[in-house]
N, C-alpha and C. Protein backbone atom coordinates (compact mmCIF):
# COMPACT_ATOMS: atom_id res chain seq x y z
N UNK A 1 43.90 -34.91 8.14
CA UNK A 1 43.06 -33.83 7.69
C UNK A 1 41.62 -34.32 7.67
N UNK A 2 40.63 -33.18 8.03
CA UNK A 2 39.34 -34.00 8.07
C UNK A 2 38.38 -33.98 6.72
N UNK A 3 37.47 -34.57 6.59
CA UNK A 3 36.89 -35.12 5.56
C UNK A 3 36.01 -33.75 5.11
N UNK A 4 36.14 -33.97 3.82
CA UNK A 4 35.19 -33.20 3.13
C UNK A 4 34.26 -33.43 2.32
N UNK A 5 32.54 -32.69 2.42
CA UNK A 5 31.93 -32.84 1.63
C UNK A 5 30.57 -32.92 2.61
N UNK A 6 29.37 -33.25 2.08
CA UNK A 6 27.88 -32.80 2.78
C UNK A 6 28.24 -33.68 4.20
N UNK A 7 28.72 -35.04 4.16
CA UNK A 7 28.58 -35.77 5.44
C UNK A 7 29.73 -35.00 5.79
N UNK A 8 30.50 -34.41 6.19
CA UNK A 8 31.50 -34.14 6.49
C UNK A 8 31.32 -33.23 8.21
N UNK A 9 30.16 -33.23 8.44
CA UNK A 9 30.11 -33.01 10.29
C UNK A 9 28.70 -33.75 10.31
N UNK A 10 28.63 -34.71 9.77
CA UNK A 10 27.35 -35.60 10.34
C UNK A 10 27.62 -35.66 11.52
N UNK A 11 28.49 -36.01 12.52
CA UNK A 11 28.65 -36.44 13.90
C UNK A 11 29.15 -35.36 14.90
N UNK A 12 29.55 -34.47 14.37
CA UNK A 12 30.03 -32.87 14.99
C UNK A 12 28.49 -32.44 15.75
N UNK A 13 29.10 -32.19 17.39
CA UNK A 13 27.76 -31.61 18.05
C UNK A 13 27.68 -30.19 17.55
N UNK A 14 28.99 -29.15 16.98
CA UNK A 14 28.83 -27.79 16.97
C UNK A 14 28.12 -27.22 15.57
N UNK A 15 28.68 -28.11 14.58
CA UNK A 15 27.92 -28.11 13.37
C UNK A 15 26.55 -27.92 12.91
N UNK A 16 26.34 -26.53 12.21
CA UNK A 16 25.27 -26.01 12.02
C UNK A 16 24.25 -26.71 11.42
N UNK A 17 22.88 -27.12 11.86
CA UNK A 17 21.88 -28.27 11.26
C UNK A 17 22.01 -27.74 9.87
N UNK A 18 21.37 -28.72 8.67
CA UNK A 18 20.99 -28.36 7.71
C UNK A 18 19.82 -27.68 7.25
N UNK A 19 19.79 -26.96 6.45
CA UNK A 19 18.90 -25.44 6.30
C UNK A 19 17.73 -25.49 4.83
N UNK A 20 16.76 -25.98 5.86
CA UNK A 20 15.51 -25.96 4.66
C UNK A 20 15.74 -25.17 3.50
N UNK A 21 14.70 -25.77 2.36
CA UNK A 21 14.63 -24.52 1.30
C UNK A 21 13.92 -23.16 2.21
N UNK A 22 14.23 -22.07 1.95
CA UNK A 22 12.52 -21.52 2.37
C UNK A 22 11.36 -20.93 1.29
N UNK A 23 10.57 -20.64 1.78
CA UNK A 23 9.30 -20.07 0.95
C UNK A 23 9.51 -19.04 -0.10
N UNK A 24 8.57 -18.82 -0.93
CA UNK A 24 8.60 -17.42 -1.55
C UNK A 24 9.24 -16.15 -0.71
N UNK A 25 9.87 -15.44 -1.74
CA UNK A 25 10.06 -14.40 -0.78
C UNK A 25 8.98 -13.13 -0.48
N UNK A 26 8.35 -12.89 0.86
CA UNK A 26 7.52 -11.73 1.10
C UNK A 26 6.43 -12.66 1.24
N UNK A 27 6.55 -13.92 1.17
CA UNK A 27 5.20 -15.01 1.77
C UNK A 27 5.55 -15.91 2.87
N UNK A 28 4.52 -16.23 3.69
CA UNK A 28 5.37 -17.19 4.41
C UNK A 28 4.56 -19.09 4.03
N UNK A 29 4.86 -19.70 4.69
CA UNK A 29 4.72 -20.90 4.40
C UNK A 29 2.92 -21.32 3.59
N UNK A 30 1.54 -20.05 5.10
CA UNK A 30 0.54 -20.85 4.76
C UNK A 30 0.21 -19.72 3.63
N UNK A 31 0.90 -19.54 2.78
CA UNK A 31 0.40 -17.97 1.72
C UNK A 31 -0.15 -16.73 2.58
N UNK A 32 0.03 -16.59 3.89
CA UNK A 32 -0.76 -15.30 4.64
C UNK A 32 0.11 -14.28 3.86
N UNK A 33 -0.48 -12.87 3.62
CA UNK A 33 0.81 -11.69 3.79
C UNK A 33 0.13 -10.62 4.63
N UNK A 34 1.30 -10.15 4.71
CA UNK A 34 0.92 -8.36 5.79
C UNK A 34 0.38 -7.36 5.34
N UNK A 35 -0.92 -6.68 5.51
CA UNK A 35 -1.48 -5.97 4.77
C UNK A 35 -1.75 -5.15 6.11
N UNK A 36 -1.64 -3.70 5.47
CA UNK A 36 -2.75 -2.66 6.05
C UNK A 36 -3.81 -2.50 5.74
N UNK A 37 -4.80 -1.57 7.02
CA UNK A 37 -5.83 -1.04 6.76
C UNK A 37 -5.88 0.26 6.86
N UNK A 38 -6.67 1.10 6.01
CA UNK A 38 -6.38 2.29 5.99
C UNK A 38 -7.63 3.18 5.90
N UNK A 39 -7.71 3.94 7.13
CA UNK A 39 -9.31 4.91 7.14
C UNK A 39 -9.28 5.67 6.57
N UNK A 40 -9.65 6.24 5.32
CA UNK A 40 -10.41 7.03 4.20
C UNK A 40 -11.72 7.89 4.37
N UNK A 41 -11.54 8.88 4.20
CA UNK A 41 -13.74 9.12 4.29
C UNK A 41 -14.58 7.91 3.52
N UNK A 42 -15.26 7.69 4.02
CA UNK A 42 -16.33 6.97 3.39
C UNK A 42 -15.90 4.93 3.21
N UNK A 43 -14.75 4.66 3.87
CA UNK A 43 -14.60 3.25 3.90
C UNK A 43 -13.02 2.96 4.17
N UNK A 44 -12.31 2.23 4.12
CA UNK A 44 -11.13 1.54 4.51
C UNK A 44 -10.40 0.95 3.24
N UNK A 45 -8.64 0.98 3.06
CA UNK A 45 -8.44 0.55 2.21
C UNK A 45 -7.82 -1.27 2.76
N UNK A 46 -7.43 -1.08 1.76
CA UNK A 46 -6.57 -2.48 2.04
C UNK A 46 -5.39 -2.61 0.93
N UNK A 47 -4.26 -2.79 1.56
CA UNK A 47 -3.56 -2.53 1.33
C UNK A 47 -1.92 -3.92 1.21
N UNK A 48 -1.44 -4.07 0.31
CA UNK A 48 -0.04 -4.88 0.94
C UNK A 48 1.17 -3.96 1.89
N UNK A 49 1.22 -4.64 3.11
CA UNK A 49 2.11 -3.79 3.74
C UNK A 49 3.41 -3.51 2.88
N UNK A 50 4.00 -3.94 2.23
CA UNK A 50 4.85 -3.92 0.94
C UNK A 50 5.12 -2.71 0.48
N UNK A 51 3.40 -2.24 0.15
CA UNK A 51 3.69 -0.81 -0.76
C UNK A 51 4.28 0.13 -0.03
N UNK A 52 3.64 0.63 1.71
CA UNK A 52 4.28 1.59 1.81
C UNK A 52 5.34 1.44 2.58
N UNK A 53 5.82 3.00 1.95
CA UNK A 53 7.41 3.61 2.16
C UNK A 53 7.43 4.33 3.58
N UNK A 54 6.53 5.02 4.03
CA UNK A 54 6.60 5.79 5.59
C UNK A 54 5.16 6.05 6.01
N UNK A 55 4.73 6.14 6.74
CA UNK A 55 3.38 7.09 7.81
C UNK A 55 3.89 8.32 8.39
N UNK A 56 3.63 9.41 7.71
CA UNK A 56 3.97 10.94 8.34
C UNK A 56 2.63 11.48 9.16
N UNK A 57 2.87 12.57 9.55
CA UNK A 57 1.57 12.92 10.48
C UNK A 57 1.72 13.79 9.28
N UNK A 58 0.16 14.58 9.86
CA UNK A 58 -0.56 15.56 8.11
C UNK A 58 0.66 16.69 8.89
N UNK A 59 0.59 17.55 7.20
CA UNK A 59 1.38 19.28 7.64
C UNK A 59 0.33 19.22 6.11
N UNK A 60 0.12 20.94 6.29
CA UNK A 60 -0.51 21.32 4.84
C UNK A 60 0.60 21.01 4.14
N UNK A 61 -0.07 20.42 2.44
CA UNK A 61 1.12 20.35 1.13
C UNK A 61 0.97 21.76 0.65
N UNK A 62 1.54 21.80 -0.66
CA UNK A 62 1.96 23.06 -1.40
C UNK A 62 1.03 23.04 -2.38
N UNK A 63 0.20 23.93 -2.43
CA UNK A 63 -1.24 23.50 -3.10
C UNK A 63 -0.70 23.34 -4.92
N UNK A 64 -1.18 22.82 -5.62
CA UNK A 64 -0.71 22.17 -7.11
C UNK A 64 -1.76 23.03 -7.85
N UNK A 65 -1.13 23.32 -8.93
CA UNK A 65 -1.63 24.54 -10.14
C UNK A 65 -3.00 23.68 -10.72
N UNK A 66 -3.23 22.57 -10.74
CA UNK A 66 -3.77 22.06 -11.38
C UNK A 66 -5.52 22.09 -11.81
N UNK A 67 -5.80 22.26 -9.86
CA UNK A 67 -7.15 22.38 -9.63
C UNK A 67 -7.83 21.11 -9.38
N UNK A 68 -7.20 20.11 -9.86
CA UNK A 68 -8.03 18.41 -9.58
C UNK A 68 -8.34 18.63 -7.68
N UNK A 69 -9.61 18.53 -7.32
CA UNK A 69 -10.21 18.79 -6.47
C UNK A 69 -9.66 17.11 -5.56
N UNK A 70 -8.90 16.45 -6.12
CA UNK A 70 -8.84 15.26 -5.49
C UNK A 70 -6.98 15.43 -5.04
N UNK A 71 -6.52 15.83 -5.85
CA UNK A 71 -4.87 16.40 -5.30
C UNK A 71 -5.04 17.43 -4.87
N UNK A 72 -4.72 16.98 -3.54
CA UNK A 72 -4.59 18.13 -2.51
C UNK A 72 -3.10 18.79 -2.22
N UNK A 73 -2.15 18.61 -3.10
CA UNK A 73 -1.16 19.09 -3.51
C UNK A 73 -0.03 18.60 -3.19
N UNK A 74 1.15 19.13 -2.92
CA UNK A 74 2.25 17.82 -2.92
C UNK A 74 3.56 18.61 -2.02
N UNK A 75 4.04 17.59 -1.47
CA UNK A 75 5.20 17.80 0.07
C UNK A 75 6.94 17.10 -0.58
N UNK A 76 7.75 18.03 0.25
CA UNK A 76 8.73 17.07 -0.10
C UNK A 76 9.05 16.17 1.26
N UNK A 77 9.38 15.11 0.42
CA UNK A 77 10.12 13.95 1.24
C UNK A 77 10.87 12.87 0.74
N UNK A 78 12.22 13.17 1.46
CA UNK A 78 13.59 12.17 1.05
C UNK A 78 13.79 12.98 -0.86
N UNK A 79 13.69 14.00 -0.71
CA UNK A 79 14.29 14.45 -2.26
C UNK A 79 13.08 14.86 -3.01
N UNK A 80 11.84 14.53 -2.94
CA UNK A 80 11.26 14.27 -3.63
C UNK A 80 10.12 15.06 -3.69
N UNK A 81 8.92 15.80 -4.98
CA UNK A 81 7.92 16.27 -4.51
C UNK A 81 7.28 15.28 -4.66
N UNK A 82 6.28 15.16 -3.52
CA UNK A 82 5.54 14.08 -3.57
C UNK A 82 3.98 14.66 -3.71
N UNK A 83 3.11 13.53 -4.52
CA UNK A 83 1.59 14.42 -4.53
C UNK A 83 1.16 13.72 -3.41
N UNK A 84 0.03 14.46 -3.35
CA UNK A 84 -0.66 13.93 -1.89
C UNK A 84 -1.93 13.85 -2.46
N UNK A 85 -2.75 12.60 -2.22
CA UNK A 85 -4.16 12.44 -2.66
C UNK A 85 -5.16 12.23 -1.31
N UNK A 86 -6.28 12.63 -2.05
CA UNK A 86 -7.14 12.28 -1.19
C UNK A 86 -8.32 11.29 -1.81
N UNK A 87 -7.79 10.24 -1.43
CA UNK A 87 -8.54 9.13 -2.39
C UNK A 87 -9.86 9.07 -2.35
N UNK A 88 -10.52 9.17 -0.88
CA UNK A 88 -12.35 9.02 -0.87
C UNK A 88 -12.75 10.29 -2.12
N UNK A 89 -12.27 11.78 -2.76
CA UNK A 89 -12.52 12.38 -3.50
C UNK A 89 -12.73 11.80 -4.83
N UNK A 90 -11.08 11.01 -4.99
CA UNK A 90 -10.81 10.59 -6.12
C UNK A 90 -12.04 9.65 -6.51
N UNK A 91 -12.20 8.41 -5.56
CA UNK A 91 -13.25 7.31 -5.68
C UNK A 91 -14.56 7.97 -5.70
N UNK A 92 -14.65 9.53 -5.52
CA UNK A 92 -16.38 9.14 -4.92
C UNK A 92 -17.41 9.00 -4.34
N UNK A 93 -16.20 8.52 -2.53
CA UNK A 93 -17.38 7.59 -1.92
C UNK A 93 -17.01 8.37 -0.70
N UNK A 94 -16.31 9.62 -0.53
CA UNK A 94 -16.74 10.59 0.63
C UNK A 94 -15.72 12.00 0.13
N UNK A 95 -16.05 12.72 1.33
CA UNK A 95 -14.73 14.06 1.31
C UNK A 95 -13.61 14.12 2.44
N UNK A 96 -12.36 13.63 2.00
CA UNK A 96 -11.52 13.78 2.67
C UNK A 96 -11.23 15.07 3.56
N UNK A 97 -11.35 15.29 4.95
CA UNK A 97 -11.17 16.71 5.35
C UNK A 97 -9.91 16.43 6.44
N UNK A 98 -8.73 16.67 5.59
CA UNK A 98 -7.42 16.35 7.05
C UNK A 98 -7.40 17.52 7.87
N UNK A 99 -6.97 16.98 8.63
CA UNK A 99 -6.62 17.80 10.42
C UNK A 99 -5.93 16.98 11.20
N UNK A 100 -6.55 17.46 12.49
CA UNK A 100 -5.26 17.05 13.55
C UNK A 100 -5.84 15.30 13.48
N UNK A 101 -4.52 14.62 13.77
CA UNK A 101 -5.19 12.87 14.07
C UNK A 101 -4.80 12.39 12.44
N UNK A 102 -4.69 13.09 11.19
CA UNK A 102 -4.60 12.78 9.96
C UNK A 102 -3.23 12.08 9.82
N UNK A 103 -2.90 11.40 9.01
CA UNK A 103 -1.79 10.77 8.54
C UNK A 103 -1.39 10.89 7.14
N UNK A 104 -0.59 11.02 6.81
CA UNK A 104 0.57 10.79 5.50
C UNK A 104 0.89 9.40 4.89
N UNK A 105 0.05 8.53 4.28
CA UNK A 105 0.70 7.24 4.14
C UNK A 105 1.53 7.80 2.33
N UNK A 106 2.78 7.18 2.41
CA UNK A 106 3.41 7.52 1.27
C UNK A 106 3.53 5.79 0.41
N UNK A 107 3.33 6.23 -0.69
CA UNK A 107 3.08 4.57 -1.09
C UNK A 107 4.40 4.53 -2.11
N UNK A 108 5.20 2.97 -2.42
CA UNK A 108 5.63 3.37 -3.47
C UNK A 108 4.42 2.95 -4.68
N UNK A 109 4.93 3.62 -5.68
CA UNK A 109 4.50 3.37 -7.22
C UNK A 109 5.23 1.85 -7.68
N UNK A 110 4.22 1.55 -8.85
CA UNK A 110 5.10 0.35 -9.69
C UNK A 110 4.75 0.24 -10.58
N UNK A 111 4.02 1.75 -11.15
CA UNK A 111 3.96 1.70 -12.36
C UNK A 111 4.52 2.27 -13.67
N UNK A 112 6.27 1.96 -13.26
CA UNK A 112 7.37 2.26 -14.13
C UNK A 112 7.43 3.59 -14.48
N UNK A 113 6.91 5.14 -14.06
CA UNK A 113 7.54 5.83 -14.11
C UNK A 113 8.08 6.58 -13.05
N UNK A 114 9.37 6.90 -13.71
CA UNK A 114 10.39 7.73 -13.11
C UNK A 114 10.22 8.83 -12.24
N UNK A 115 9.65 9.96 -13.00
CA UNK A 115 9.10 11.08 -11.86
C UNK A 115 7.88 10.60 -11.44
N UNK A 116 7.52 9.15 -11.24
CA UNK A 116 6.47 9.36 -9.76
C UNK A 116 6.87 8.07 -9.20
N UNK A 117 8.03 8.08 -8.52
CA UNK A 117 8.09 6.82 -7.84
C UNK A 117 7.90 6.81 -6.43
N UNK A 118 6.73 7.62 -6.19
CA UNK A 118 6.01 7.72 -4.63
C UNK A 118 4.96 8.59 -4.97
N UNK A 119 3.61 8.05 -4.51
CA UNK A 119 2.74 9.52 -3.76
C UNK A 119 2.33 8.69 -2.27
N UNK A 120 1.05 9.98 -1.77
CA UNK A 120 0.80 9.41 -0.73
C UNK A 120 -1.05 9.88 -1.07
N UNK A 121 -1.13 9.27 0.73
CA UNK A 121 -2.81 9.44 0.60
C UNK A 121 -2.96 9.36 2.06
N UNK A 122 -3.73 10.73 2.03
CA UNK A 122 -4.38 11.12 3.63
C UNK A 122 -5.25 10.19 4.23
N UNK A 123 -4.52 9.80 5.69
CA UNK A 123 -5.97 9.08 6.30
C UNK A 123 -6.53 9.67 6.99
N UNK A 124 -7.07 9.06 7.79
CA UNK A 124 -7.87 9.69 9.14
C UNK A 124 -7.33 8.19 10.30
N UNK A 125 -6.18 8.74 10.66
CA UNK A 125 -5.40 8.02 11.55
C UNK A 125 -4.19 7.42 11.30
N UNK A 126 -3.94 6.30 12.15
CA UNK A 126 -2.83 5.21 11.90
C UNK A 126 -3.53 3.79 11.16
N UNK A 127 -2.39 3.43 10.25
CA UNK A 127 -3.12 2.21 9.26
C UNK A 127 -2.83 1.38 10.67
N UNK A 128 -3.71 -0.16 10.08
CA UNK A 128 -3.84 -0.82 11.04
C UNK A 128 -3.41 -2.36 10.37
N UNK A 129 -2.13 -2.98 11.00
CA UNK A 129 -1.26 -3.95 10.52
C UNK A 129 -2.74 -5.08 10.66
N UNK A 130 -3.02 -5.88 9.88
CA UNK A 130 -3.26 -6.86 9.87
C UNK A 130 -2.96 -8.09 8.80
N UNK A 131 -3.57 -9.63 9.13
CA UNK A 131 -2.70 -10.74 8.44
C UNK A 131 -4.03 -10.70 7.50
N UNK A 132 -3.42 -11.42 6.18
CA UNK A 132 -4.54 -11.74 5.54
C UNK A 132 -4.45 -13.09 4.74
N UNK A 133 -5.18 -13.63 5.05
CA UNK A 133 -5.06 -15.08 4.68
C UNK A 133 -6.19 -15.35 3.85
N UNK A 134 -6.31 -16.11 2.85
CA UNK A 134 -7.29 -16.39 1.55
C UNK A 134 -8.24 -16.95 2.40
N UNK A 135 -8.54 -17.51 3.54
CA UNK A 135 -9.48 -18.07 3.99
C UNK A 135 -10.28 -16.87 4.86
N UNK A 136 -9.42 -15.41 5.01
CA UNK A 136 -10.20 -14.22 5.88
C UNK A 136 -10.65 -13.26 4.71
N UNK A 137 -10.36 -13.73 3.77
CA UNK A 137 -10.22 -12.79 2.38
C UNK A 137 -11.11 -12.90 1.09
N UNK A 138 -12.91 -12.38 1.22
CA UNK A 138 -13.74 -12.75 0.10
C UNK A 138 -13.76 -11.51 -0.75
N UNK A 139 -13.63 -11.60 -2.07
CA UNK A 139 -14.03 -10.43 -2.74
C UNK A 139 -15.38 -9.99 -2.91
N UNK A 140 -16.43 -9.34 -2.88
CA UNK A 140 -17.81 -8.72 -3.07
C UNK A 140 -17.64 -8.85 -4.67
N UNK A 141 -18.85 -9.88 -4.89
CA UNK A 141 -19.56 -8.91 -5.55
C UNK A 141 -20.34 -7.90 -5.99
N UNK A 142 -19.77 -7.10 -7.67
CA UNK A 142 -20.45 -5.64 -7.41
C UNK A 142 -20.89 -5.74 -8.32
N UNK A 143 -22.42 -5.22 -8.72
CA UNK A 143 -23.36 -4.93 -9.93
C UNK A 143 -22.87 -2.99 -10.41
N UNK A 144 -22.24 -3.79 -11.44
CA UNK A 144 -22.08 -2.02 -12.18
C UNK A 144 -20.64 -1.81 -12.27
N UNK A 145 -20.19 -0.59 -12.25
CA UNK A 145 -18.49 0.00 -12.53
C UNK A 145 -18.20 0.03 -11.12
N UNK A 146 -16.97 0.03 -10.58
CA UNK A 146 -16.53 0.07 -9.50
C UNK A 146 -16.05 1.75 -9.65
N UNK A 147 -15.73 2.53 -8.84
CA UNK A 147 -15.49 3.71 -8.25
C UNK A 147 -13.92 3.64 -8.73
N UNK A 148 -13.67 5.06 -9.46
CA UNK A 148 -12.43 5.45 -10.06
C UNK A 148 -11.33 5.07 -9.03
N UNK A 149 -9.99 4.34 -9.23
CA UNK A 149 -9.22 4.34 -8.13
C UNK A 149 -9.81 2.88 -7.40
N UNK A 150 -10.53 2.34 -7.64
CA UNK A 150 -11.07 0.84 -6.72
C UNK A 150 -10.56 -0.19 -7.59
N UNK A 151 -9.70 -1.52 -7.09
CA UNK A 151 -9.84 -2.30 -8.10
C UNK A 151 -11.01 -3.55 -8.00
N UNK A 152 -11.28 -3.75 -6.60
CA UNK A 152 -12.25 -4.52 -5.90
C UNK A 152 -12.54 -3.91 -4.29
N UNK A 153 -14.27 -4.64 -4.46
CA UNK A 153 -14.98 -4.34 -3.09
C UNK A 153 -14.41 -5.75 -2.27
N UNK A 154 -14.00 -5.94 -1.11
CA UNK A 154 -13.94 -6.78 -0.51
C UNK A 154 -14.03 -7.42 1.14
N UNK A 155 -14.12 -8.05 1.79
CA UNK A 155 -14.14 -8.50 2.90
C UNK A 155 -13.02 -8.82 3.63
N UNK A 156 -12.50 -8.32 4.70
CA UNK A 156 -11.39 -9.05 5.18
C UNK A 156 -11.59 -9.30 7.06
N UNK A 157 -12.10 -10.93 7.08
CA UNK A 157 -12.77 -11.06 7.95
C UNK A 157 -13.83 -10.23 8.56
N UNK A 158 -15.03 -10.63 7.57
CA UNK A 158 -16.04 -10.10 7.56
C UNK A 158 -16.63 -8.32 7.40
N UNK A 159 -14.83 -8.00 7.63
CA UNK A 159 -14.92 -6.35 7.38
C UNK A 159 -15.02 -5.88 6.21
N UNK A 160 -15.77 -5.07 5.69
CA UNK A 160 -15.75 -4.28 4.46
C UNK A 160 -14.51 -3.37 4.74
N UNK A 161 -13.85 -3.60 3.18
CA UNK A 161 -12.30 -3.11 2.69
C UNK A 161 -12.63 -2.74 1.02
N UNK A 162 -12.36 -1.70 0.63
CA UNK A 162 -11.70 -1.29 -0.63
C UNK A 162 -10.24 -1.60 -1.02
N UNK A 163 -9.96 -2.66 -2.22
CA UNK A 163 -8.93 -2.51 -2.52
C UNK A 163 -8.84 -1.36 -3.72
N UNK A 164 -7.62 -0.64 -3.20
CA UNK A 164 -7.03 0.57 -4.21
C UNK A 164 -6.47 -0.03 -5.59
N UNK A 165 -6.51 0.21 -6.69
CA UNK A 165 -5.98 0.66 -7.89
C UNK A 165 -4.83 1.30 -8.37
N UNK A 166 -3.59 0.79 -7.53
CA UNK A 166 -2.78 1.54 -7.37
C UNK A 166 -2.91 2.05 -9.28
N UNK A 167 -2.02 1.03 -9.82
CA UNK A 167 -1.91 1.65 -11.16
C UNK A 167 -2.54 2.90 -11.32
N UNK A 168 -4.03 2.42 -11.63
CA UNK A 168 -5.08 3.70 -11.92
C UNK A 168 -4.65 4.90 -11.76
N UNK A 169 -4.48 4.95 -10.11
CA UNK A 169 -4.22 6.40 -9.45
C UNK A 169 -3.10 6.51 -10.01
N UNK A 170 -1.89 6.20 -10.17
CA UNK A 170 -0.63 6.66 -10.92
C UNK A 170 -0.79 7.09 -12.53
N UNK A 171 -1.88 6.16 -13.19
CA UNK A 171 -1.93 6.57 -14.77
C UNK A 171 -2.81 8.47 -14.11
N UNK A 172 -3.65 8.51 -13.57
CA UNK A 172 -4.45 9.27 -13.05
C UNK A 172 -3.40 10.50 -12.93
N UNK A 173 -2.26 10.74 -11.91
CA UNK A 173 -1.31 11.44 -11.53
C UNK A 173 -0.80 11.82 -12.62
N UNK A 174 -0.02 10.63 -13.59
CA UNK A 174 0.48 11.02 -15.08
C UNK A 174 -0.26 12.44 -15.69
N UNK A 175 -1.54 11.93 -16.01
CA UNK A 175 -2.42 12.57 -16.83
C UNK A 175 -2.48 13.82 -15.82
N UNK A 176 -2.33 13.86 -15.24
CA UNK A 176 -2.53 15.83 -14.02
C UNK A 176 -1.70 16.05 -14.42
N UNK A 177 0.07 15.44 -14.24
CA UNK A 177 1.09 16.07 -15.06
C UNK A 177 0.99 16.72 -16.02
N UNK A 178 1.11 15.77 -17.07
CA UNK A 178 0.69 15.99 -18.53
C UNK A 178 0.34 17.30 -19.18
N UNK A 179 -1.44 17.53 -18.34
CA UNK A 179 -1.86 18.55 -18.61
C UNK A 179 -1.34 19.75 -18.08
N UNK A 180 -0.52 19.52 -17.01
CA UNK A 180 -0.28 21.31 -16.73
C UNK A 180 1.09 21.55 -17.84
């Protein structure tokens, strides 16, 4: 009977090599991760490819009782009503006007509640996969409050990028609930 235990196919040609630890999971070895970019009126987000759940092309949503000039109202998808934002409103820093060429990015949430574990946010196109590595990756500094929905101004290889707030926009969503 043959031998058992770790040496036990040291000399076997068919025997599967031994199998590194590997890395974090959702990182790879040099810390890079996969992030989108995402065209907004008025600037680009940046994004962990992580968050989102799908890219739909635009269809009008179902306009929302609410009146917040920044929810542009909400679609179903996979079960769900989903809100639809238009973040350059929300932030500030332009006017979202979808049409043809527009996109659906649906994000998940992670900020533990239940009825909103997705919205989305209109672009103006297809996000754009890129790597981001701490050495392509400076944050701006900013004199003053950053723009509702921003959590930082930043650079990603030399490009100006807005990172989103996810939280924010979800406490934000809450509170539209709430009130109606």
């Amino acid at each position: 009977m043959g031998s058992v235990g770790p040496d036990a196919h040291a000399n076997d040609p068919i025997a599967p090599a031994p199998v590194a630890p590997s890395p974090s999971w959702g990182q790879q070895e040099t810390g890079d991760i996969r992030g989108v970019l995402i065209q907004v009126a008025g600037g680009r987000l940046l994004l962990p490819n992580a968050t989102i759940a799908e890219v739909l092309s635009y269809a009008e949503p179902e306009s929302d009782p609410s009146g917040v000039d920044w929810l542009l109202g909400r679609f179903r998808w996979r079960g769900w009503q989903i809100p639809l934002i238009a973040f350059a409103r929300l932030a500030g820093i332009g006017e979202d006007k979808p049409g043809l060429g527009s996109k659906v990015i649906v994000l998940k949430a992670f900020g533990g509640d239940r009825r909103i574990p997705f919205f989305a946010i209109v672009t103006q196109g297809f996000p754009r996969l890129v790597t981001v590595s701490r050495a392509a990756l400076e944050v701006e500094a900013q004199d003053g409050d950053l723009p509702l929905g921003v959590q930082a101004y930043v650079r990603l290889n030399d490009e100006p990028a807005l990172l989103p707030d996810l939280l924010q926009i979800e406490e934000r969503l809450r509170e539209v609930r709430e009130a109606a």
